[in-house]
PDB file of N, CA and C in Angstrom:
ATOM      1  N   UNK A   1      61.257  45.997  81.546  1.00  0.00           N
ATOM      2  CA  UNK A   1      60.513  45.970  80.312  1.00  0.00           C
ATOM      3  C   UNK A   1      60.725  44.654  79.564  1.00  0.00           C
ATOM      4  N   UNK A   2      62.356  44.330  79.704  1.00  0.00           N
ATOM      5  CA  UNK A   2      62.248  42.956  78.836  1.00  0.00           C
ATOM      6  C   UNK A   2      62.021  41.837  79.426  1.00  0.00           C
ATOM      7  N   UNK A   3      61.152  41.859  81.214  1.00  0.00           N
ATOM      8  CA  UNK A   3      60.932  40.880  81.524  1.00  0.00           C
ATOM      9  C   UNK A   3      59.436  40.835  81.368  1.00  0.00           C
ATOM     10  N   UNK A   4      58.722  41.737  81.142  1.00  0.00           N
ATOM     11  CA  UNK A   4      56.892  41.944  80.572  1.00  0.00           C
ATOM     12  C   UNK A   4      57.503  41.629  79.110  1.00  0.00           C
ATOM     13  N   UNK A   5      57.896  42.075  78.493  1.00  0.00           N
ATOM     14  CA  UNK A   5      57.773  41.260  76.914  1.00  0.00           C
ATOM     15  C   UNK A   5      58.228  39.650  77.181  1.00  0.00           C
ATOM     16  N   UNK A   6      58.990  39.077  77.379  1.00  0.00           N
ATOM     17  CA  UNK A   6      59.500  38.022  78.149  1.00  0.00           C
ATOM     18  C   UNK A   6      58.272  37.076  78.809  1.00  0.00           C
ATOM     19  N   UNK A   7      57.637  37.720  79.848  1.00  0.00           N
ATOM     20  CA  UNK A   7      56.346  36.967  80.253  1.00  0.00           C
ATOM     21  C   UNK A   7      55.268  36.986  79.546  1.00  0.00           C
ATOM     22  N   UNK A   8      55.111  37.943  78.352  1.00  0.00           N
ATOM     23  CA  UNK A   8      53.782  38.145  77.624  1.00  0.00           C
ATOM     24  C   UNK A   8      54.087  37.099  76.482  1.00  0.00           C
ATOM     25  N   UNK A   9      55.200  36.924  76.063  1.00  0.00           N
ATOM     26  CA  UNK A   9      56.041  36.135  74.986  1.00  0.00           C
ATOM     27  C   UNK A   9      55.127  34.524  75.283  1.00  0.00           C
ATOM     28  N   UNK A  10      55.711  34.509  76.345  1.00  0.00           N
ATOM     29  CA  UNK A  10      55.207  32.997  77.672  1.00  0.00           C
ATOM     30  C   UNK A  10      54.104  32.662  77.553  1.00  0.00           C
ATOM     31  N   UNK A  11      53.086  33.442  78.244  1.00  0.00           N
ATOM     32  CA  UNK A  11      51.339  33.704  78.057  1.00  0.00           C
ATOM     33  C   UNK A  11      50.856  33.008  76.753  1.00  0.00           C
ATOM     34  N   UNK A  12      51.333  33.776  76.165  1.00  0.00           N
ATOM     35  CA  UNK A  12      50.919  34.086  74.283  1.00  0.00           C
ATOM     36  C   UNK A  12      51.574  32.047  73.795  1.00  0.00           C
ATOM     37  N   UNK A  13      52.454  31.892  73.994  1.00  0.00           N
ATOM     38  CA  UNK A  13      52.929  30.156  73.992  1.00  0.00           C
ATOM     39  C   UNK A  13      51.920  29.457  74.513  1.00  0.00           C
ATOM     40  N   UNK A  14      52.261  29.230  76.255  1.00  0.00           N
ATOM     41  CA  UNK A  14      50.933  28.776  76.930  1.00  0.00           C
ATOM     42  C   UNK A  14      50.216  28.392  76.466  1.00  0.00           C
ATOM     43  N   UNK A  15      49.134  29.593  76.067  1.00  0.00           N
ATOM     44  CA  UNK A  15      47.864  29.554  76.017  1.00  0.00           C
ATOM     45  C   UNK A  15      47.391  28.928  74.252  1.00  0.00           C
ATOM     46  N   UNK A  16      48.503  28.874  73.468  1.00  0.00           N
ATOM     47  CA  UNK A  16      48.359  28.419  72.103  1.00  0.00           C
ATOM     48  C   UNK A  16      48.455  26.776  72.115  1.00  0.00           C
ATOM     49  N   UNK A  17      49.562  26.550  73.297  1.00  0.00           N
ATOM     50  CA  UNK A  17      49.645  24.713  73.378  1.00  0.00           C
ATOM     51  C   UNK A  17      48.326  24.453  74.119  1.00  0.00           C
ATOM     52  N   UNK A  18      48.000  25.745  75.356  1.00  0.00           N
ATOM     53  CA  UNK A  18      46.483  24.136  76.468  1.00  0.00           C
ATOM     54  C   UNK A  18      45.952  24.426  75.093  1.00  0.00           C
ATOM     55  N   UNK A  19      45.221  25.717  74.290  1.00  0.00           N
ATOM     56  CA  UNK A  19      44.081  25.772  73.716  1.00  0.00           C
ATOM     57  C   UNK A  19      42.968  24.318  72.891  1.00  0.00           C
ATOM     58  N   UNK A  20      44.268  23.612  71.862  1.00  0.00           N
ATOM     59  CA  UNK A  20      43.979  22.530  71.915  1.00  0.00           C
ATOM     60  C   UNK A  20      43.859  21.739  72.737  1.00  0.00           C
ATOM     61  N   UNK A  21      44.988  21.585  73.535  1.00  0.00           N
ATOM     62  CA  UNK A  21      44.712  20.062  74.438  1.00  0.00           C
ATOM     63  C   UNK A  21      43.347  20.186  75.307  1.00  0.00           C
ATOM     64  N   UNK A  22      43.079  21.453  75.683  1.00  0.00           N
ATOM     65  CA  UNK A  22      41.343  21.597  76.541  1.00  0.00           C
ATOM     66  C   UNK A  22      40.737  20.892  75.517  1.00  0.00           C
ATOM     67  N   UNK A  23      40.693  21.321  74.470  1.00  0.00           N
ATOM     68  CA  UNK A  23      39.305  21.174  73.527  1.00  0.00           C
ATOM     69  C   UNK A  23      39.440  19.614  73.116  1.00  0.00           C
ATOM     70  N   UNK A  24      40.004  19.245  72.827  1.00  0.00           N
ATOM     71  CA  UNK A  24      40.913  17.448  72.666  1.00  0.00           C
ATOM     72  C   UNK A  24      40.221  17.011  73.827  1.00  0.00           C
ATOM     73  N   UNK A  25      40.796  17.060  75.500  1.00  0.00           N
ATOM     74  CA  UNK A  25      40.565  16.281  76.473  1.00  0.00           C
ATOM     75  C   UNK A  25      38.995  16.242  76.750  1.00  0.00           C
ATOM     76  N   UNK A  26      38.215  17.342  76.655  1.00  0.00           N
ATOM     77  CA  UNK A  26      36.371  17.332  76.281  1.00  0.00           C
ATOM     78  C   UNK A  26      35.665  16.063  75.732  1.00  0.00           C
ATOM     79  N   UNK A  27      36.636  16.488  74.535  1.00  0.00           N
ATOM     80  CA  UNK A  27      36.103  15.022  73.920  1.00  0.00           C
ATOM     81  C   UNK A  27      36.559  13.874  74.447  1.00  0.00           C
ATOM     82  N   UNK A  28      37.632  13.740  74.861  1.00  0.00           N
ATOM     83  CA  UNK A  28      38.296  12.416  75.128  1.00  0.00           C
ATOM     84  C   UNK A  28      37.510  12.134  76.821  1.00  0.00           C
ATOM     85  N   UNK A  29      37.149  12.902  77.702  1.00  0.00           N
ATOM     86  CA  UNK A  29      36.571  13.016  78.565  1.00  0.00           C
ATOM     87  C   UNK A  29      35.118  11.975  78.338  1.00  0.00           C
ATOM     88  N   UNK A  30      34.446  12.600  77.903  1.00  0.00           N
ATOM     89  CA  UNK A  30      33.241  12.430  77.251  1.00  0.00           C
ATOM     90  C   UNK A  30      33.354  11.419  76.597  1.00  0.00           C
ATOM     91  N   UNK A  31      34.194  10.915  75.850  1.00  0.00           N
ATOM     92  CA  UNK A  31      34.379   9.887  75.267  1.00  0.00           C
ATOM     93  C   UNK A  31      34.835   8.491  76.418  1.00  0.00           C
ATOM     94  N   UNK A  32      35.346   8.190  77.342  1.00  0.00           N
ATOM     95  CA  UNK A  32      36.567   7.474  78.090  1.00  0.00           C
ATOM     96  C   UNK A  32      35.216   6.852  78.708  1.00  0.00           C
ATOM     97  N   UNK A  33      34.342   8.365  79.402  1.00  0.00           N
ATOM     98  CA  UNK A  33      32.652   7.957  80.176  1.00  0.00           C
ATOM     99  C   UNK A  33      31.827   7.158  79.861  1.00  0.00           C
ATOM    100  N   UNK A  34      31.555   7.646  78.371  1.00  0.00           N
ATOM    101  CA  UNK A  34      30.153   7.292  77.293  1.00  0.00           C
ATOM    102  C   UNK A  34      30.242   6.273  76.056  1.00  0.00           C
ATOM    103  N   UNK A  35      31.610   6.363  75.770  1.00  0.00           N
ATOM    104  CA  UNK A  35      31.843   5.402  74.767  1.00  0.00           C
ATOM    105  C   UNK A  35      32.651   3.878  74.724  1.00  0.00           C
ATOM    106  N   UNK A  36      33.692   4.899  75.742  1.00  0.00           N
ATOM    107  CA  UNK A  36      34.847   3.714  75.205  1.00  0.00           C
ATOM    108  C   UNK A  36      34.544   2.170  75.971  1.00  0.00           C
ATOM    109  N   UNK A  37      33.151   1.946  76.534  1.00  0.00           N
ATOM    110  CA  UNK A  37      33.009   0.639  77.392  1.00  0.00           C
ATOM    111  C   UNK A  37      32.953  -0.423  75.955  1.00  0.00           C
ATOM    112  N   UNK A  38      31.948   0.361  75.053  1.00  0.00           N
ATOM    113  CA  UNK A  38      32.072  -0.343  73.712  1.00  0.00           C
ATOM    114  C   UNK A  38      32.798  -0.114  72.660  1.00  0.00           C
ATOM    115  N   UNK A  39      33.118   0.943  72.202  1.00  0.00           N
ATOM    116  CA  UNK A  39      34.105   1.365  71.086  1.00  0.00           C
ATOM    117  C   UNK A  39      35.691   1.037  71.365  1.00  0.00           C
ATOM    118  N   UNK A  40      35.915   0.934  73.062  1.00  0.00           N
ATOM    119  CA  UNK A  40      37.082   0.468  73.021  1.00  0.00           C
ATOM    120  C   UNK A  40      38.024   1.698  73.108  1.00  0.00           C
ATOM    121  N   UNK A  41      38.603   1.865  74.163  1.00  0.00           N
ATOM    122  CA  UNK A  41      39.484   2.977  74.044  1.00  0.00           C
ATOM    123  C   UNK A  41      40.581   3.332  72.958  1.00  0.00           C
ATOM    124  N   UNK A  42      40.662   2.624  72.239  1.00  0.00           N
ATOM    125  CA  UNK A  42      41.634   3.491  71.062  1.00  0.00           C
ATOM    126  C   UNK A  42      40.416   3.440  69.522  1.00  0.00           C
ATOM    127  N   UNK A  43      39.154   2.829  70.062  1.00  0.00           N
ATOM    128  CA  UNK A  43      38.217   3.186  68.289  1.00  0.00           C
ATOM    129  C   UNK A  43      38.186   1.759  68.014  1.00  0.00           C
ATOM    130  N   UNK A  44      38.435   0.734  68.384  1.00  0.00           N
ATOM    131  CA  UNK A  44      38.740  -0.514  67.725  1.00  0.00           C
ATOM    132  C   UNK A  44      37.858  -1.477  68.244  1.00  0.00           C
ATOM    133  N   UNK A  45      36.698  -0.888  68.796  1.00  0.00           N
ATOM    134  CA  UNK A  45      35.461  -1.880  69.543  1.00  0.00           C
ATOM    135  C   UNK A  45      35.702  -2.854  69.746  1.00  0.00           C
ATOM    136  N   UNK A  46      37.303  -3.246  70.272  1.00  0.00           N
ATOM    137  CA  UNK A  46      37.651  -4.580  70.546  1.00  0.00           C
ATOM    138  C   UNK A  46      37.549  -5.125  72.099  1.00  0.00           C
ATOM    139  N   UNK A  47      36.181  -4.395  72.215  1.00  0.00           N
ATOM    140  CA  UNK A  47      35.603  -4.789  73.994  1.00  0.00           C
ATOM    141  C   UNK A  47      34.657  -6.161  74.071  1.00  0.00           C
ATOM    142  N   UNK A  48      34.302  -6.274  74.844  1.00  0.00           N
ATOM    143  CA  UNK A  48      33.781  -8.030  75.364  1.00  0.00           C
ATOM    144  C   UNK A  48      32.217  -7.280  74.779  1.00  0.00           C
ATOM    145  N   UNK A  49      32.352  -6.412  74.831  1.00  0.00           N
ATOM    146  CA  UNK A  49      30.462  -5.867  74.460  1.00  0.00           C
ATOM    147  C   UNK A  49      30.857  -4.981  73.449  1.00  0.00           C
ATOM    148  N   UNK A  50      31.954  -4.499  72.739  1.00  0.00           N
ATOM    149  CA  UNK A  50      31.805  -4.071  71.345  1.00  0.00           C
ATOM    150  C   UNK A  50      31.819  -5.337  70.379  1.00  0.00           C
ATOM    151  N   UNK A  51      32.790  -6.484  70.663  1.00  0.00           N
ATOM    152  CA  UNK A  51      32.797  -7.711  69.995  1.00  0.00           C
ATOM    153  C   UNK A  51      31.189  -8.351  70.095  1.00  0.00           C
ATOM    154  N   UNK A  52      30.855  -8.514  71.124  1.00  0.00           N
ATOM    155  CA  UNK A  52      28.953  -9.045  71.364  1.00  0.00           C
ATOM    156  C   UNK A  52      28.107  -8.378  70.411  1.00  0.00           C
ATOM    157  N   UNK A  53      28.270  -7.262  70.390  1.00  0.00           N
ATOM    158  CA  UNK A  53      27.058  -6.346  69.442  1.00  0.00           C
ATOM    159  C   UNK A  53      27.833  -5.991  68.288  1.00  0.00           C
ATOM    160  N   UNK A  54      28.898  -6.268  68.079  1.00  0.00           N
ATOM    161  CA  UNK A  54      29.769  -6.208  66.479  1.00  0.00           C
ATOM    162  C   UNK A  54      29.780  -4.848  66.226  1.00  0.00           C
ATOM    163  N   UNK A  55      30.191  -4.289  66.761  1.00  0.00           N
ATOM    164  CA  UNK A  55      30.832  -2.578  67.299  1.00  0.00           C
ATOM    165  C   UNK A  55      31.489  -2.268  65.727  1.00  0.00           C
ATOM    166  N   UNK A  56      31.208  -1.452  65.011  1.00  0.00           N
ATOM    167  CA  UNK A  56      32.002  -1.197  63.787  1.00  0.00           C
ATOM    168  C   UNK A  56      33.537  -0.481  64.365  1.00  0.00           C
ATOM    169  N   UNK A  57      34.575  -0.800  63.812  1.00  0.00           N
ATOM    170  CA  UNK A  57      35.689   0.267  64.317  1.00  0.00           C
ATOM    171  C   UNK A  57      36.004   1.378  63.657  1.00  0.00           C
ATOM    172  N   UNK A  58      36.237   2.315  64.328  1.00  0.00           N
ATOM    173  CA  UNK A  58      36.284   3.885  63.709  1.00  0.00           C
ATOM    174  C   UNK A  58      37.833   3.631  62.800  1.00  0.00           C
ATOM    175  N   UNK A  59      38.522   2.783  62.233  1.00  0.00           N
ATOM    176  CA  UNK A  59      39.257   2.440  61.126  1.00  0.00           C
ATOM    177  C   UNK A  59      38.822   1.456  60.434  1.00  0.00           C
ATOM    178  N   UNK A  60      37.176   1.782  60.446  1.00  0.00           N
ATOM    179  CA  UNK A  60      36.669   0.794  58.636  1.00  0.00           C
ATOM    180  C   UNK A  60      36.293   1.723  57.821  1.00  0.00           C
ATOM    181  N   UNK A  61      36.636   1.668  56.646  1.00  0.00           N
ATOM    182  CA  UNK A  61      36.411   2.767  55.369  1.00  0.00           C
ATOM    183  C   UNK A  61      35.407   3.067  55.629  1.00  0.00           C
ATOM    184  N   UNK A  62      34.231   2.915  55.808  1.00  0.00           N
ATOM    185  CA  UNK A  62      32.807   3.198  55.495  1.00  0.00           C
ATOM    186  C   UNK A  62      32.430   4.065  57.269  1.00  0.00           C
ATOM    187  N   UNK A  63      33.366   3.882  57.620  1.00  0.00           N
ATOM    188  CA  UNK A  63      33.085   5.018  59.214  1.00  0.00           C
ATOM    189  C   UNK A  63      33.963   6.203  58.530  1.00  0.00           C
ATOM    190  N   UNK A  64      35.053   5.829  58.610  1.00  0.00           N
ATOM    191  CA  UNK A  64      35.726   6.739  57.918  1.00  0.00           C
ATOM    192  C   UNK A  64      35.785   7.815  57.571  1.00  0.00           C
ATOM    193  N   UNK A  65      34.822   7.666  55.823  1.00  0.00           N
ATOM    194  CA  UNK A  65      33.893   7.754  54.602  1.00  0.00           C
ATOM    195  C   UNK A  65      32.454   8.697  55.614  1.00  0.00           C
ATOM    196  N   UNK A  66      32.360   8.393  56.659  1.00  0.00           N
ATOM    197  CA  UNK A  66      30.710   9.258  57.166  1.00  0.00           C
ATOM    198  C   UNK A  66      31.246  10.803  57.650  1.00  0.00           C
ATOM    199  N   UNK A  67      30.363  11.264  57.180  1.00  0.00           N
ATOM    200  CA  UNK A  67      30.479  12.928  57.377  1.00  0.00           C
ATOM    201  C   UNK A  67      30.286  13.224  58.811  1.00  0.00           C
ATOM    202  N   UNK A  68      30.714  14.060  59.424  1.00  0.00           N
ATOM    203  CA  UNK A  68      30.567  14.651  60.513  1.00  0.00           C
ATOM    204  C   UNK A  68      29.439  14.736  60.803  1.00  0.00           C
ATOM    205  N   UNK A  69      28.276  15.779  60.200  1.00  0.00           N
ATOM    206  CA  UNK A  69      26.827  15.373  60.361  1.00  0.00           C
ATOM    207  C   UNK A  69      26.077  13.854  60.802  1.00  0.00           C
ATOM    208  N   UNK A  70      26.781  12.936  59.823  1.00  0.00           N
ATOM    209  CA  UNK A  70      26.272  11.617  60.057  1.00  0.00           C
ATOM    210  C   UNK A  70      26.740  11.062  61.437  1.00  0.00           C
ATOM    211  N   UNK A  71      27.628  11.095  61.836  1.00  0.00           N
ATOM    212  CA  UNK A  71      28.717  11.001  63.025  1.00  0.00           C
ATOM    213  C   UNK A  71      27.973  11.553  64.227  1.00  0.00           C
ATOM    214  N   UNK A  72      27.719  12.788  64.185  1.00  0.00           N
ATOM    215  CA  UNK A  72      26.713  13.609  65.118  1.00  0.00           C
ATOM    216  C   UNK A  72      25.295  13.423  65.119  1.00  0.00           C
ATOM    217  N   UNK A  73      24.291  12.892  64.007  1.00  0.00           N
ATOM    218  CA  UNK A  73      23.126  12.288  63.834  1.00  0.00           C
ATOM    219  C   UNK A  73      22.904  10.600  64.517  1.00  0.00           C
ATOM    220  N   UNK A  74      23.939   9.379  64.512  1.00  0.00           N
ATOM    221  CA  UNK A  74      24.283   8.729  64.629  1.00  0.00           C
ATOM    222  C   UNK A  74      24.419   8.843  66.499  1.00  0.00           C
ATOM    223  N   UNK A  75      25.025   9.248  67.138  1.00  0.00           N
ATOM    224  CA  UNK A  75      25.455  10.063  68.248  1.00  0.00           C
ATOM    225  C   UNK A  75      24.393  10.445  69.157  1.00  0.00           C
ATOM    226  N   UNK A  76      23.425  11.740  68.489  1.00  0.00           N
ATOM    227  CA  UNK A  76      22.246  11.961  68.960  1.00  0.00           C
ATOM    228  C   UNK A  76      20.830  10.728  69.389  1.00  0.00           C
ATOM    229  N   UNK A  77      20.659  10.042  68.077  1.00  0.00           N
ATOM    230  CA  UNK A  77      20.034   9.287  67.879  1.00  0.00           C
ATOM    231  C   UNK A  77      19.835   7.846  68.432  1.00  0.00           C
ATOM    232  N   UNK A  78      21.176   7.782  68.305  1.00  0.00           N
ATOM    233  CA  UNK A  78      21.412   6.102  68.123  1.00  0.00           C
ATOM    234  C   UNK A  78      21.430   5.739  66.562  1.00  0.00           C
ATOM    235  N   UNK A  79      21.797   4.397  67.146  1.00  0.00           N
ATOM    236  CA  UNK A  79      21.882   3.219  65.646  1.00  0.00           C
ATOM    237  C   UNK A  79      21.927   1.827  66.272  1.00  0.00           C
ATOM    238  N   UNK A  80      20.748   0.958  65.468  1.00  0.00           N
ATOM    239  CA  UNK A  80      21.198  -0.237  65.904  1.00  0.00           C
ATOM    240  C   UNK A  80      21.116  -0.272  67.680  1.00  0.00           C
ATOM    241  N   UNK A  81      21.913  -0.797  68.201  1.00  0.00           N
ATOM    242  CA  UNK A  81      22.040  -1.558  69.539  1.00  0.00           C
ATOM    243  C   UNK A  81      22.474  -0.086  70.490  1.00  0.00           C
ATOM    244  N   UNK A  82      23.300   0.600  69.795  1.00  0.00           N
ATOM    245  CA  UNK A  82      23.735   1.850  70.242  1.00  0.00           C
ATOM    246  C   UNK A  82      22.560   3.101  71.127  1.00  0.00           C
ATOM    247  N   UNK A  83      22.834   2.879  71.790  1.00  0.00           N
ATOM    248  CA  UNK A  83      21.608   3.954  72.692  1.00  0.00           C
ATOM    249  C   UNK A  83      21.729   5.664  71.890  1.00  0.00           C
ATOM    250  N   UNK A  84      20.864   6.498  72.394  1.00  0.00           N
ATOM    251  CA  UNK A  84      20.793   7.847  71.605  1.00  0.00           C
ATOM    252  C   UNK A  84      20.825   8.761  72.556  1.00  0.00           C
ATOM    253  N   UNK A  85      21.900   9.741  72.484  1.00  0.00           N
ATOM    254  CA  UNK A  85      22.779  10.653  74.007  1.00  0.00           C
ATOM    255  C   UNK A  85      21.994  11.563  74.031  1.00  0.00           C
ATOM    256  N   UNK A  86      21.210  12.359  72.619  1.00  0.00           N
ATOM    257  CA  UNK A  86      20.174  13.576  72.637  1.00  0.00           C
ATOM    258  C   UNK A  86      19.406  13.772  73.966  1.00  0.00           C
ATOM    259  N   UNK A  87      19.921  14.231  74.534  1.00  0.00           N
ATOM    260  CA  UNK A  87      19.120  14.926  75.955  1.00  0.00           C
ATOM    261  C   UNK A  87      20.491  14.090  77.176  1.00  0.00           C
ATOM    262  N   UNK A  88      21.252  13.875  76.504  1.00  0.00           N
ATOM    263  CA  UNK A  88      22.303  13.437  77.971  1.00  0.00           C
ATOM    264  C   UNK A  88      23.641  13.403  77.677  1.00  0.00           C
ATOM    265  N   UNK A  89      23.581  14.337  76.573  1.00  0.00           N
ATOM    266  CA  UNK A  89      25.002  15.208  76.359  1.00  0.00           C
ATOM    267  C   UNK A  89      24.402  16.332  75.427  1.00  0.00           C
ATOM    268  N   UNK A  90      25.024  17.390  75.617  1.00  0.00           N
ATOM    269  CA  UNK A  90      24.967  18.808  74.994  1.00  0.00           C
ATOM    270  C   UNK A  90      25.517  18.489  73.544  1.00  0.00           C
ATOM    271  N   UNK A  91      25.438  19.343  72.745  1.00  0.00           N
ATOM    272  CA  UNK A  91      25.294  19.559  71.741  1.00  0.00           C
ATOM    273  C   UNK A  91      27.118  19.751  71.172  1.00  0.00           C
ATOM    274  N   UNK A  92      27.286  20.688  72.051  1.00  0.00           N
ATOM    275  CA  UNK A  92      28.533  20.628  72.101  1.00  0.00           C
ATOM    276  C   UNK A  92      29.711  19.624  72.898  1.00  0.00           C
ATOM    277  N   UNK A  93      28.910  18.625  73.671  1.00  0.00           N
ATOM    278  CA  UNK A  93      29.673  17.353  74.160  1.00  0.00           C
ATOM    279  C   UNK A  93      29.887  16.914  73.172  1.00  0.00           C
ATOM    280  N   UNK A  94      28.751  16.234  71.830  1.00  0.00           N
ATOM    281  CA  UNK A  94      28.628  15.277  71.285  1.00  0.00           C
ATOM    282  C   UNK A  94      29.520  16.016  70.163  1.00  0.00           C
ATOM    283  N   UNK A  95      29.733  17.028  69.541  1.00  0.00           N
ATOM    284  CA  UNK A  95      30.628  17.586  68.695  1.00  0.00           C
ATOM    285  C   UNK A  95      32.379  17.592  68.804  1.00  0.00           C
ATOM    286  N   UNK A  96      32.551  17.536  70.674  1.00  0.00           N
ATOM    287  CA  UNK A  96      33.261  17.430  70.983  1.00  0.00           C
ATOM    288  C   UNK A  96      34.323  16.006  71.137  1.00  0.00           C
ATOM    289  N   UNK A  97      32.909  14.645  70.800  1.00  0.00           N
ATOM    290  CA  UNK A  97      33.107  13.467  71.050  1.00  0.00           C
ATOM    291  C   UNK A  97      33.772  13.376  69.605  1.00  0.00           C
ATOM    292  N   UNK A  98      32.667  13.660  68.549  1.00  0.00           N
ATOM    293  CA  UNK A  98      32.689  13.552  66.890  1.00  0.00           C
ATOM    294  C   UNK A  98      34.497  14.018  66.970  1.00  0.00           C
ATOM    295  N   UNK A  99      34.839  15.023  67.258  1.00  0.00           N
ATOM    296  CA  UNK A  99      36.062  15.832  67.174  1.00  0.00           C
ATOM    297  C   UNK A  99      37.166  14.765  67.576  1.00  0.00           C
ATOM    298  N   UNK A 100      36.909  14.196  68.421  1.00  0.00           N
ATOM    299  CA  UNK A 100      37.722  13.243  69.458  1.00  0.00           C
ATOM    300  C   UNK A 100      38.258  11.796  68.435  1.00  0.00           C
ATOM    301  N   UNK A 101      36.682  11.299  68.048  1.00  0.00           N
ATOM    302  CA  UNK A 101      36.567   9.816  67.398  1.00  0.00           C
ATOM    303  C   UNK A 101      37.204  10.088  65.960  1.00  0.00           C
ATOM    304  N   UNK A 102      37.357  11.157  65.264  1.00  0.00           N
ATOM    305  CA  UNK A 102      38.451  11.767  64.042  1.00  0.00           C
ATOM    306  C   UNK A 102      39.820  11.554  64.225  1.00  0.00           C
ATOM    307  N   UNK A 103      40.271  11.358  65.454  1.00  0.00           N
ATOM    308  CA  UNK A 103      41.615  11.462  66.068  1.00  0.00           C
ATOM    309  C   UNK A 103      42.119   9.658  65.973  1.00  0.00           C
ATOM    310  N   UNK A 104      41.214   8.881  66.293  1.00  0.00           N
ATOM    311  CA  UNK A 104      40.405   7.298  66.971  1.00  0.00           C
ATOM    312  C   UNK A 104      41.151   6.928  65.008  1.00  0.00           C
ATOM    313  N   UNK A 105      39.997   7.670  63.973  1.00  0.00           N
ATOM    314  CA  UNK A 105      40.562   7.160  62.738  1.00  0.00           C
ATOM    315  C   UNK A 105      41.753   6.406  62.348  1.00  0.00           C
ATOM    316  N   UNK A 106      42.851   7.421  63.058  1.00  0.00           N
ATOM    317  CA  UNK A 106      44.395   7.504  62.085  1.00  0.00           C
ATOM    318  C   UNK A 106      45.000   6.202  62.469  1.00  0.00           C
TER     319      UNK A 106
END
């Protein structure tokens, strides 16, 4: 008996540490593919083609400062030089990216 409470104890841990890291690596997935050739893998568009097209970095106040909506509109769409993913990532990729590039901020 106290080795089923013992393993359920375990489970119940487990599954509380992947829960995030799945939902984290989605984005970072999705992100590493689609973004980071220009944004630069840590947010700092300090790539040979984020520097060319003057890549804003996800630590300037005014990215910052943009709402999630805008982040995900931005994303869908495009902006500027930035191509628009709407129809070549899900809905929940690109939420998942938004989720990711929040992390990119700090």
């Amino acid at each position: 008996m106290k080795n089923r409470i013992r393993a359920a104890a375990m489970f119940v841990l487990a599954a509380s540490i992947a829960a995030p890291a799945f939902a984290q690596s989605a984005g970072a997935a999705t992100y590493k593919a689609k973004c980071a050739m220009c944004h630069g893998p840590d947010g700092t568009a300090a790539t040979p083609v984020g520097k060319m097209m003057k890549v804003p970095s996800f630590k300037e106040p005014a990215v910052k400062a943009a709402s999630e909506a805008s982040l995900i509109a931005v994303t869908k769409n495009g902006k500027g030089k930035m191509p628009a993913y709407n129809g070549k990532l899900t809905d929940a990729q690109i939420r998942d990216v938004v989720s990711y590039i929040r992390t990119l901020e700090k």
